[in-house]
N, C-alpha and C. Protein backbone atom coordinates (compact mmCIF):
# COMPACT_ATOMS: atom_id res chain seq x y z
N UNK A 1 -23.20 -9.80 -14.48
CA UNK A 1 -22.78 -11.08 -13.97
C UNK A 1 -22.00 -10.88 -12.68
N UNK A 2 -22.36 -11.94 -11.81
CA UNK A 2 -21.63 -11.16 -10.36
C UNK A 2 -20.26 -12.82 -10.50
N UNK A 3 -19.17 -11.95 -10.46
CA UNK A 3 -18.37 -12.99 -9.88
C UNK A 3 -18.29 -14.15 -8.77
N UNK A 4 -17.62 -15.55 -8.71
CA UNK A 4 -17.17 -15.55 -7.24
C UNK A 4 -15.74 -14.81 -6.79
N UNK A 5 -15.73 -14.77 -5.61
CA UNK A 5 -14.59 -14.13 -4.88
C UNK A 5 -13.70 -15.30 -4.24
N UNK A 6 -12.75 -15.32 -4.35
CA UNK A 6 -11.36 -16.61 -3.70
C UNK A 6 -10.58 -16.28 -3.14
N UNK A 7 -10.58 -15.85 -1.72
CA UNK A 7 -9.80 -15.18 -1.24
C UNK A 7 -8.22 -16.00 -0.95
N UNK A 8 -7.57 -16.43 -1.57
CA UNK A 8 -6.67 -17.01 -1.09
C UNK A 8 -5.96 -17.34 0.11
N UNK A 9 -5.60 -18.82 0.60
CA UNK A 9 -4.88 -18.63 2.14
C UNK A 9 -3.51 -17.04 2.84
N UNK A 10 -2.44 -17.56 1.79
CA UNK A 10 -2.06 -16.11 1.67
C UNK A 10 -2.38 -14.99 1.94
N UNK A 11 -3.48 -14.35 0.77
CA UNK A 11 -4.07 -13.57 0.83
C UNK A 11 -4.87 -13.13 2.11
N UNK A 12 -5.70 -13.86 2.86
CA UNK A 12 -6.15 -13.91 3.99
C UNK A 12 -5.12 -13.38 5.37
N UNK A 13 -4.05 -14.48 5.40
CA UNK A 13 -2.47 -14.13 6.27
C UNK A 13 -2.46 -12.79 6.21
N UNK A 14 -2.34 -12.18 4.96
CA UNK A 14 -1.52 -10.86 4.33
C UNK A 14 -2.37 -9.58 4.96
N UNK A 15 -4.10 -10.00 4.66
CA UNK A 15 -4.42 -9.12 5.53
C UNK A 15 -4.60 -9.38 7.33
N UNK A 16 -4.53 -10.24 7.54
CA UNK A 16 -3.97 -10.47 9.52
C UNK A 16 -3.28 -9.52 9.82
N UNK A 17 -1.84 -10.13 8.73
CA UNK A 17 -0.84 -9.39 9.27
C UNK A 17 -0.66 -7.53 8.98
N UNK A 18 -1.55 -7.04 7.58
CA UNK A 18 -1.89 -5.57 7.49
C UNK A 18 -2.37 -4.92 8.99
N UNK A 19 -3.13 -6.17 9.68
CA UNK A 19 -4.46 -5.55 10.41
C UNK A 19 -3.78 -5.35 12.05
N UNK A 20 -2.53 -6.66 11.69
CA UNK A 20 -1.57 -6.30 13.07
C UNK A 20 -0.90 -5.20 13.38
N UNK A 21 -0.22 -4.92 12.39
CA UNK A 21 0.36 -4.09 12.50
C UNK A 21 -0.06 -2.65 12.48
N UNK A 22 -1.07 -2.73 11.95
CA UNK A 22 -2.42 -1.65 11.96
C UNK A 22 -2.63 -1.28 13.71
N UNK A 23 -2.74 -2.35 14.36
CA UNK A 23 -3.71 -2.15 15.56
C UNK A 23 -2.18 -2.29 16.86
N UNK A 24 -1.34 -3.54 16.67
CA UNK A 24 -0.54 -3.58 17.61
C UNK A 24 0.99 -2.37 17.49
N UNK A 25 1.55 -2.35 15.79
CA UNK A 25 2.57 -2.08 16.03
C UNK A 25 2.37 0.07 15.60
N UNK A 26 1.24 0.83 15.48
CA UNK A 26 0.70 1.49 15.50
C UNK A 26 0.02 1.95 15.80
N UNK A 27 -0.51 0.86 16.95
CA UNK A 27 -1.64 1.23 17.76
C UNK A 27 -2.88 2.12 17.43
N UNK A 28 -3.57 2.19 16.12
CA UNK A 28 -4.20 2.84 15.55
C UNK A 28 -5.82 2.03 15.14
N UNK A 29 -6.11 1.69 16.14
CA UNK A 29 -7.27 1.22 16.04
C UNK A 29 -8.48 1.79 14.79
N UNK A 30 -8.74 3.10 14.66
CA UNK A 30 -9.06 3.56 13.75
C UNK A 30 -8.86 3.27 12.50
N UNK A 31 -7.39 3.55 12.05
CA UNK A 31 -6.85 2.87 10.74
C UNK A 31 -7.27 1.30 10.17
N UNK A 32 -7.42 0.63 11.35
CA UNK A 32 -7.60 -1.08 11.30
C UNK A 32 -9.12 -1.10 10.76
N UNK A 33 -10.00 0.02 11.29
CA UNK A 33 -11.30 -0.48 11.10
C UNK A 33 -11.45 0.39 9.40
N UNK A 34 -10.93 1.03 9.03
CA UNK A 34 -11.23 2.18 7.84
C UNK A 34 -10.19 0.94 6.96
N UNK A 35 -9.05 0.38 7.28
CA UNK A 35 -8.71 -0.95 6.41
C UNK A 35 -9.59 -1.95 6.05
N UNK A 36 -10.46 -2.17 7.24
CA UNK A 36 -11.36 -3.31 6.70
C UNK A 36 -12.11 -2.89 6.42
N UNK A 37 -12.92 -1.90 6.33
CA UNK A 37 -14.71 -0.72 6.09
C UNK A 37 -13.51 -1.12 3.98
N UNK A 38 -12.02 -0.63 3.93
CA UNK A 38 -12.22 -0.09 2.39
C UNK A 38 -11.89 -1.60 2.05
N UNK A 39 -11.39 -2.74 2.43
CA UNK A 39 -10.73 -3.78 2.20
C UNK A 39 -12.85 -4.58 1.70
N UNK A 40 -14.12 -4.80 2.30
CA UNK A 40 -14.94 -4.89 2.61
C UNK A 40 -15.55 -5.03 0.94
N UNK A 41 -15.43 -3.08 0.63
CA UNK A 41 -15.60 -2.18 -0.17
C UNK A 41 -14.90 -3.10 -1.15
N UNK A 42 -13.68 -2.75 -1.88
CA UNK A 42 -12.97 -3.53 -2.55
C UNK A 42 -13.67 -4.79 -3.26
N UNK A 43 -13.84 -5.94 -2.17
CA UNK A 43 -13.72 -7.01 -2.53
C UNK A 43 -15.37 -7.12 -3.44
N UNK A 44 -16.66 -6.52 -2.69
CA UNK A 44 -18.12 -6.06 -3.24
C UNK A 44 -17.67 -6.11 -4.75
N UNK A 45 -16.92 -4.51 -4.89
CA UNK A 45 -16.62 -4.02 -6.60
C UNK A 45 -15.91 -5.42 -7.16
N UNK A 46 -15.19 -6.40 -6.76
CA UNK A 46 -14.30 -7.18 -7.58
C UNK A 46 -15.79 -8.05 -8.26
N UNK A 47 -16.42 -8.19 -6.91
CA UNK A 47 -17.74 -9.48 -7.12
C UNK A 47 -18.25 -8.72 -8.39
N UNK A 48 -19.03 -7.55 -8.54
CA UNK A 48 -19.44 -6.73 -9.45
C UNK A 48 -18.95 -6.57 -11.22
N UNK A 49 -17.63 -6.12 -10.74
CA UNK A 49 -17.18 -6.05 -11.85
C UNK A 49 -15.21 -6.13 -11.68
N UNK A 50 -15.01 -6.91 -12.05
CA UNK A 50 -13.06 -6.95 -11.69
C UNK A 50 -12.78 -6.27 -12.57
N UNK A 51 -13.54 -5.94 -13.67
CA UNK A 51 -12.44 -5.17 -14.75
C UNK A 51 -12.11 -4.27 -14.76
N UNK A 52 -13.17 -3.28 -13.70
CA UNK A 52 -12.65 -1.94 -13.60
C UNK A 52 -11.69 -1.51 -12.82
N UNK A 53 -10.55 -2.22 -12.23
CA UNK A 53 -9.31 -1.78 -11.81
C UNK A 53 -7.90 -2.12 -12.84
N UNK A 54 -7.35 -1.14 -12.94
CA UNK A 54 -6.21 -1.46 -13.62
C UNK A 54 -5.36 -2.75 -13.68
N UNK A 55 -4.88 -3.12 -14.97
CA UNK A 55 -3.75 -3.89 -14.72
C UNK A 55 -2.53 -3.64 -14.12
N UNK A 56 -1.83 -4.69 -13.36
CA UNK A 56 -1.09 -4.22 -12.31
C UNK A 56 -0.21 -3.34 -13.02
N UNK A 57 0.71 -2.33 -11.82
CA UNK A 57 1.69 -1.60 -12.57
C UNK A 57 2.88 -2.68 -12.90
N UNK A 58 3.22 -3.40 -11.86
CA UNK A 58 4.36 -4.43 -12.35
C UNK A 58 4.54 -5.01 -13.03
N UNK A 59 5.76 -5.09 -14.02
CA UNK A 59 5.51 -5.78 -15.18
C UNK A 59 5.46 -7.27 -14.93
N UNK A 60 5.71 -8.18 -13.91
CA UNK A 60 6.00 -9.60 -13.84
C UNK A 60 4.50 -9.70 -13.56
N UNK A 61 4.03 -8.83 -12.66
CA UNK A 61 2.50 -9.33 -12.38
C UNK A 61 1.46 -8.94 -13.43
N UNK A 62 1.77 -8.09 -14.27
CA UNK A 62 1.06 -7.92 -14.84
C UNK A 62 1.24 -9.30 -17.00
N UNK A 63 2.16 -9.33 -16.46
CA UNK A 63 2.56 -10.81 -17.67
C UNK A 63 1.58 -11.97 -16.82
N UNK A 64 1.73 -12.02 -15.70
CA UNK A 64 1.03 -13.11 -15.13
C UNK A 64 -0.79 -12.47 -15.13
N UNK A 65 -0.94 -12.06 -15.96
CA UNK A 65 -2.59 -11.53 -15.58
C UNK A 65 -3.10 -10.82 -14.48
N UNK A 66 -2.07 -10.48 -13.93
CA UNK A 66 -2.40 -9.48 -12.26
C UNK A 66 -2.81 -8.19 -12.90
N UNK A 67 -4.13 -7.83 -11.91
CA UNK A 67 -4.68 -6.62 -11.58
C UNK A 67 -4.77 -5.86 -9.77
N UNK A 68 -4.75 -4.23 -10.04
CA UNK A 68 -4.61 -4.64 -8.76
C UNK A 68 -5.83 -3.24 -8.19
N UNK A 69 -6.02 -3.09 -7.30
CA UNK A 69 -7.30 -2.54 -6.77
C UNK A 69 -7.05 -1.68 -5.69
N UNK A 70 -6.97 -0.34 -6.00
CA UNK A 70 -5.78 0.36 -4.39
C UNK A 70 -7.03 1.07 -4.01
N UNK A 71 -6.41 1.34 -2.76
CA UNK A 71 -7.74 1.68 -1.72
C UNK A 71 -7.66 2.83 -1.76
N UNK A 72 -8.83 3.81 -1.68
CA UNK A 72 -8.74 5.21 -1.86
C UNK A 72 -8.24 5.66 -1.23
N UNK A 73 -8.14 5.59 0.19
CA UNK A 73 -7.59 6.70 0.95
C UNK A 73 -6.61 6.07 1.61
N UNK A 74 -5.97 4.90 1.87
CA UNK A 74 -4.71 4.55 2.42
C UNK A 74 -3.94 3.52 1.26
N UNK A 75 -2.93 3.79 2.24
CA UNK A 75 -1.39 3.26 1.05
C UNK A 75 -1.77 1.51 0.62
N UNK A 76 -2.99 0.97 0.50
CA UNK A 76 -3.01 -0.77 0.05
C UNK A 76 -3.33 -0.86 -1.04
N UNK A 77 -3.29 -1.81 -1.11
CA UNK A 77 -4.09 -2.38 -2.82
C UNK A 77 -4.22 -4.20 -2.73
N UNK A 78 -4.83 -4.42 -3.32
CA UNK A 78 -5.44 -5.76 -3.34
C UNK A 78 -5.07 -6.49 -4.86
N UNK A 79 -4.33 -7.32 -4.84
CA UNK A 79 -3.83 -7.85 -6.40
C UNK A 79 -4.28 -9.36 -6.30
N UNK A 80 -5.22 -9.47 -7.71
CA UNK A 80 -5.98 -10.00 -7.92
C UNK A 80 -6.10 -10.48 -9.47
N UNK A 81 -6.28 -11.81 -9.78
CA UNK A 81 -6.40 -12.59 -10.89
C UNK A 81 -7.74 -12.64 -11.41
N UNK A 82 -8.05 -12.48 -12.65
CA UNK A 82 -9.37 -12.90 -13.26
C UNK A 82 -9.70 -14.19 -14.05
N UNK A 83 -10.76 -15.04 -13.30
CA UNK A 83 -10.99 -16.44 -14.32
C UNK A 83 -12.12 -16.18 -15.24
N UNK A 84 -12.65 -17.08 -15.45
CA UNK A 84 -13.94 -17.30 -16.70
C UNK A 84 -15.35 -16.21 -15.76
N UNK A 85 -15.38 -17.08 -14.20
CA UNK A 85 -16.79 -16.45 -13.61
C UNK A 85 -15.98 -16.06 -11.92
N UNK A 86 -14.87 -16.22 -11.87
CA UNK A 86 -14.03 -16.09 -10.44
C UNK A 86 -13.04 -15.08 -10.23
N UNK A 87 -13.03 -14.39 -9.35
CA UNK A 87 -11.89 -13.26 -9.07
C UNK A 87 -11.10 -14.18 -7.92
N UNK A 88 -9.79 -14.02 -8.12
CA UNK A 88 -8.73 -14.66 -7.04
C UNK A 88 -7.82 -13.74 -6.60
N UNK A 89 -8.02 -13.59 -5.07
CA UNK A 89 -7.05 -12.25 -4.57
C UNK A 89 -6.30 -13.16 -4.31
N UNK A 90 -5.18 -12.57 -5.02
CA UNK A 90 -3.69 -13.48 -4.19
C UNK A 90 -2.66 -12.57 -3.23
N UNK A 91 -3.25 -11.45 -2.95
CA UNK A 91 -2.12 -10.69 -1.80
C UNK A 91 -2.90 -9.89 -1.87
N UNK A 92 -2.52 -8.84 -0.33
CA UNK A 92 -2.85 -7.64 0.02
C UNK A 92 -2.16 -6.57 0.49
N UNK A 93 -1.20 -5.67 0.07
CA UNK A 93 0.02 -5.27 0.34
C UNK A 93 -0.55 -4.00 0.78
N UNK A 94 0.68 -2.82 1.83
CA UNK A 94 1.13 -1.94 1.55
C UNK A 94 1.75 -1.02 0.08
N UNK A 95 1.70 -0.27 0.01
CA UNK A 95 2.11 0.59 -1.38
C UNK A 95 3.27 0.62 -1.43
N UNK A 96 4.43 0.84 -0.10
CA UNK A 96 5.62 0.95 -0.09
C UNK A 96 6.35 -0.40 0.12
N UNK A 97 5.61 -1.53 0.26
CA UNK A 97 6.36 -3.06 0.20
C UNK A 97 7.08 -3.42 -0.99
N UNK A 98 7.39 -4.18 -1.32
CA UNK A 98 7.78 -5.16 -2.39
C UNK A 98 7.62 -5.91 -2.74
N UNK A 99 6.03 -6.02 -2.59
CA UNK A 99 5.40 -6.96 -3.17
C UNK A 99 5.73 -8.52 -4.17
N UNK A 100 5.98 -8.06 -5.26
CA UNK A 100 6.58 -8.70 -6.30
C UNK A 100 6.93 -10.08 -5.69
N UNK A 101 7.94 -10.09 -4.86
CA UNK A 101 8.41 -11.01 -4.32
C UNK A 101 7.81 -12.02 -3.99
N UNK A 102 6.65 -11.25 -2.58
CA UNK A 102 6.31 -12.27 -1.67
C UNK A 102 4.77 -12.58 -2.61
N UNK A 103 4.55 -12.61 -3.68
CA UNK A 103 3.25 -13.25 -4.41
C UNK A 103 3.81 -14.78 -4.86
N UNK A 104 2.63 -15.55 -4.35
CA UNK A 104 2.76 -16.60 -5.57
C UNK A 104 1.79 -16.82 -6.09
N UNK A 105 1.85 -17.03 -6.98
CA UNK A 105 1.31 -17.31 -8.78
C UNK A 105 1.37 -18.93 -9.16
């Protein structure tokens, strides 16, 4: 069964602003495009199958049904809700953020 995908407004922002700071405040053009090549990647597997990423490590997100989806080779992850036939990304963080916070649920 292939999911839909919902990328949330948020969620959307969250990666802008990954992709800014990626390209302007790091100037790492490279990094920006291997963010979106695994960010791309990611979202395919959620359509596929969401279940195969862990439940989140956090315990608040993970009471709220959060799962989250980290990218192989750089510090992100993608946290994401499961419905009946719909996956809903609601953020796209760094590993070293604090996430928690800035999600809403």
């Amino acid at each position: 069964m292939a999911y839909n995908l919902v990328i949330t407004d948020r969620a959307e922002d969250l990666v802008d602003n990954c992709l800014l700071y990626l390209v302007k405040s790091l100037n790492n053009m490279q990094a920006a495009q291997h963010f979106l090549s695994d960010i791309e990647t990611v979202y395919e597997r959620l359509r596929d199958n969401p279940y195969q990423y862990a439940d989140s490590k956090d315990e608040y997100l993970r009471g709220k049904g959060c799962k989250e989806a980290i990218f192989p080779e750089m510090n992100y992850k993608v946290i994401y809700k499961v419905g009946k036939e719909t996956v809903y990304v609601v953020g796209v963080y760094n590993d070293l953020e604090n996430h928690t916070a800035k999600i809403i649920i």
